[in-house]
Protein backbone atom coordinates (compact mmCIF):
# COMPACT_ATOMS: atom_id res chain seq x y z
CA UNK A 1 0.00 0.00 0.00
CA UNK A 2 1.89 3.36 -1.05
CA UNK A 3 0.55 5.95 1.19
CA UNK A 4 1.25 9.86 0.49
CA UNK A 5 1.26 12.48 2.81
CA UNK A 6 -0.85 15.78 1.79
CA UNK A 7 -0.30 18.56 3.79
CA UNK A 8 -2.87 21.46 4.70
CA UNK A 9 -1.92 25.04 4.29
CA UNK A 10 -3.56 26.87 7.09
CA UNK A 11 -4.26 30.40 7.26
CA UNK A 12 -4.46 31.05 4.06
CA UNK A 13 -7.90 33.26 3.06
CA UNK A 14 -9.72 33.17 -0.19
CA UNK A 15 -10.49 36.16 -2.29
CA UNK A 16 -13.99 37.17 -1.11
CA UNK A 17 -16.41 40.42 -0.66
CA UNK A 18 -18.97 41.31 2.46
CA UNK A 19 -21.78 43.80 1.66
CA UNK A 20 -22.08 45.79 4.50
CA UNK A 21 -25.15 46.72 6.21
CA UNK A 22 -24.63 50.05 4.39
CA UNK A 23 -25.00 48.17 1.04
CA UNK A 24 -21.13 48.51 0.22
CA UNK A 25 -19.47 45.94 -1.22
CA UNK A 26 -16.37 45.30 0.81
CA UNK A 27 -13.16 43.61 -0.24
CA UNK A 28 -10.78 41.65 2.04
CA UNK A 29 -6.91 41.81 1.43
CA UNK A 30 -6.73 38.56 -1.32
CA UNK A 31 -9.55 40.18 -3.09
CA UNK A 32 -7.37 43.40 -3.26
CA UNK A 33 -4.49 41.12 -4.28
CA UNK A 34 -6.26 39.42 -6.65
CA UNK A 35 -8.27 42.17 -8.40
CA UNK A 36 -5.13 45.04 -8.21
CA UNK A 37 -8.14 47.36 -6.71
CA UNK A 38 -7.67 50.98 -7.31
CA UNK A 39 -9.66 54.61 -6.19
CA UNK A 40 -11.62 55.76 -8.70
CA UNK A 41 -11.39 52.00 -10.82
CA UNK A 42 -15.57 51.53 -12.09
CA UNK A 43 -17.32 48.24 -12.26
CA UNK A 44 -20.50 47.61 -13.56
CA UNK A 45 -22.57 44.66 -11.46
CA UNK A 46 -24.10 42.10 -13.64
CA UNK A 47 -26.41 38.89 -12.55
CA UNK A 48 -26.19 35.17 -13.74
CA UNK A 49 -29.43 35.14 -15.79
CA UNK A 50 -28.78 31.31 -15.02
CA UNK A 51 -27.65 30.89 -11.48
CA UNK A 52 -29.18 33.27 -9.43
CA UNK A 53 -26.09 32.86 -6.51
CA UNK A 54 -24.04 34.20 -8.98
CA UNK A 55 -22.93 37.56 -9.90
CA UNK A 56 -20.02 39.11 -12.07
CA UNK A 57 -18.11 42.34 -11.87
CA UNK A 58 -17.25 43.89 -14.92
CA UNK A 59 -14.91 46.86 -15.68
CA UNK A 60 -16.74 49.78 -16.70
CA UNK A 61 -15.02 52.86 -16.36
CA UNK A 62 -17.08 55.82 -17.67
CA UNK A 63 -20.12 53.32 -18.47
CA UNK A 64 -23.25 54.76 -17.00
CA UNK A 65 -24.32 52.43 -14.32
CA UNK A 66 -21.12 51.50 -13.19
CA UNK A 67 -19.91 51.83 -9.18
CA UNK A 68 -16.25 53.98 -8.02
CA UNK A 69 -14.04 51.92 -6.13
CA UNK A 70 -13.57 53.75 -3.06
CA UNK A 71 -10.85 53.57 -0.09
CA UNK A 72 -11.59 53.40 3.92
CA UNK A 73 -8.08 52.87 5.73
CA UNK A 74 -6.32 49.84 3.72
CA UNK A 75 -9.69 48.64 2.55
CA UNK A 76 -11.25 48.68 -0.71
CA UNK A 77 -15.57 49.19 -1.54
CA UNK A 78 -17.97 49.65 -3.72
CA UNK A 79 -21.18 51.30 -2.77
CA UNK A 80 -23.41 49.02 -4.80
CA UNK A 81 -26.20 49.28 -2.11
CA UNK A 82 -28.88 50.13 -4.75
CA UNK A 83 -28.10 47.39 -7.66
CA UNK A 84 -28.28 45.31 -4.44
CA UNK A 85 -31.67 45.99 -3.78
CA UNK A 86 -32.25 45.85 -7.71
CA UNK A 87 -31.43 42.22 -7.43
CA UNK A 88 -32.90 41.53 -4.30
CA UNK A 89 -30.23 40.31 -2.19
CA UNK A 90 -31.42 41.50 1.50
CA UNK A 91 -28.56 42.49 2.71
CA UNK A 92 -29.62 44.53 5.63
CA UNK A 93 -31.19 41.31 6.92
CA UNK A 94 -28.61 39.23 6.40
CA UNK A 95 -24.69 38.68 5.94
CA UNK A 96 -24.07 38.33 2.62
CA UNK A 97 -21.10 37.11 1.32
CA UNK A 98 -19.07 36.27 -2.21
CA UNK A 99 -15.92 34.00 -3.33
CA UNK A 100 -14.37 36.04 -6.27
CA UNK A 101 -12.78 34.37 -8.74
CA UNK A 102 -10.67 36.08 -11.45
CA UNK A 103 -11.62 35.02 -15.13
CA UNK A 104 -12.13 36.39 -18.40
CA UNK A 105 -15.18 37.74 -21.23
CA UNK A 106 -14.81 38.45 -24.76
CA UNK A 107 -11.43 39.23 -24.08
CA UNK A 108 -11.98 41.30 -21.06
CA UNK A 109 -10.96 40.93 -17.45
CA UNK A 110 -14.36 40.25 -15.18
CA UNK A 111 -14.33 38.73 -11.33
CA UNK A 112 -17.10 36.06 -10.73
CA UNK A 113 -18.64 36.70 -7.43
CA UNK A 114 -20.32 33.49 -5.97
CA UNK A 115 -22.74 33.81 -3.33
CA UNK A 116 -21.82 31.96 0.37
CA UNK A 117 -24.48 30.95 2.08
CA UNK A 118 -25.84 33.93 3.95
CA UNK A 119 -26.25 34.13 7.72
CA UNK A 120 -29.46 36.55 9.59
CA UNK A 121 -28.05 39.37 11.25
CA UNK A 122 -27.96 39.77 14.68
CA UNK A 123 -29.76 42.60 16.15
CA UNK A 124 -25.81 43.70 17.93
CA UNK A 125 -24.74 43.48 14.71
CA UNK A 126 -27.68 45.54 13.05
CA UNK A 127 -26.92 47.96 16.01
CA UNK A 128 -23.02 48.33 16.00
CA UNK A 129 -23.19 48.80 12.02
CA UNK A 130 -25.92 51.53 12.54
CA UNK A 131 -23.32 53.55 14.89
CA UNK A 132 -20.41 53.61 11.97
């Protein structure tokens, strides 16, 4: 029996984005990383017309429609709060939460953002977001 060792890498976070109770779409450090985010860098928000957990980001700059990437401290946002409630995703109720993945669309860079499973707020949380 040949056996082989696989060893886990711990510590090590994915690429992902929070919307905030404010309806901005926040980026953690490996989504910076991945996605080279800039001030002022536009996105347009699209939906999966197929797979409603799934959602793309799509460079847009000067495109009507599209969202400024904005900077608070080292962090990176989007305030995408109203193409959020376009699309229905509830985020005041709930944590919402995306994997991005870095892939390409007739030619052009776009980030495929897939839906975790969301968690209900806590009213602390509600609270404590409300006072930022």
């Amino acid at each position: 029996m040949g056996i082989e060792i696989i060893k886990a890498t711990f510590g090590k976070a994915k690429p992902k984005a929070t919307i905030h109770l404010t309806g901005k779409l926040g980026f953690n450090m490996e989504a910076n990383n991945l996605m080279g985010l800039k001030a002022e860098e536009e996105f347009l928000f699209a939906k999966d017309t197929d797979d409603k957990n799934t959602f793309y980001l799509i460079s847009g700059k000067g495109q009507e429609g599209a969202g400024k990437v904005a900077k608070a401290g080292d962090y990176y946002y989007l305030n995408l709060g109203d193409v959020f409630d376009t699309v229905g995703l509830d985020y005041v109720k709930e944590i919402i939460s995306f994997d991005i993945k870095k892939d390409t669309h007739n030619g052009n860079v776009m980030y495929i953002l897939g839906k975790r499973k969301s968690t209900i707020r806590s009213k602390k949380e509600n609270k404590e977001e409300e006072a930022n």
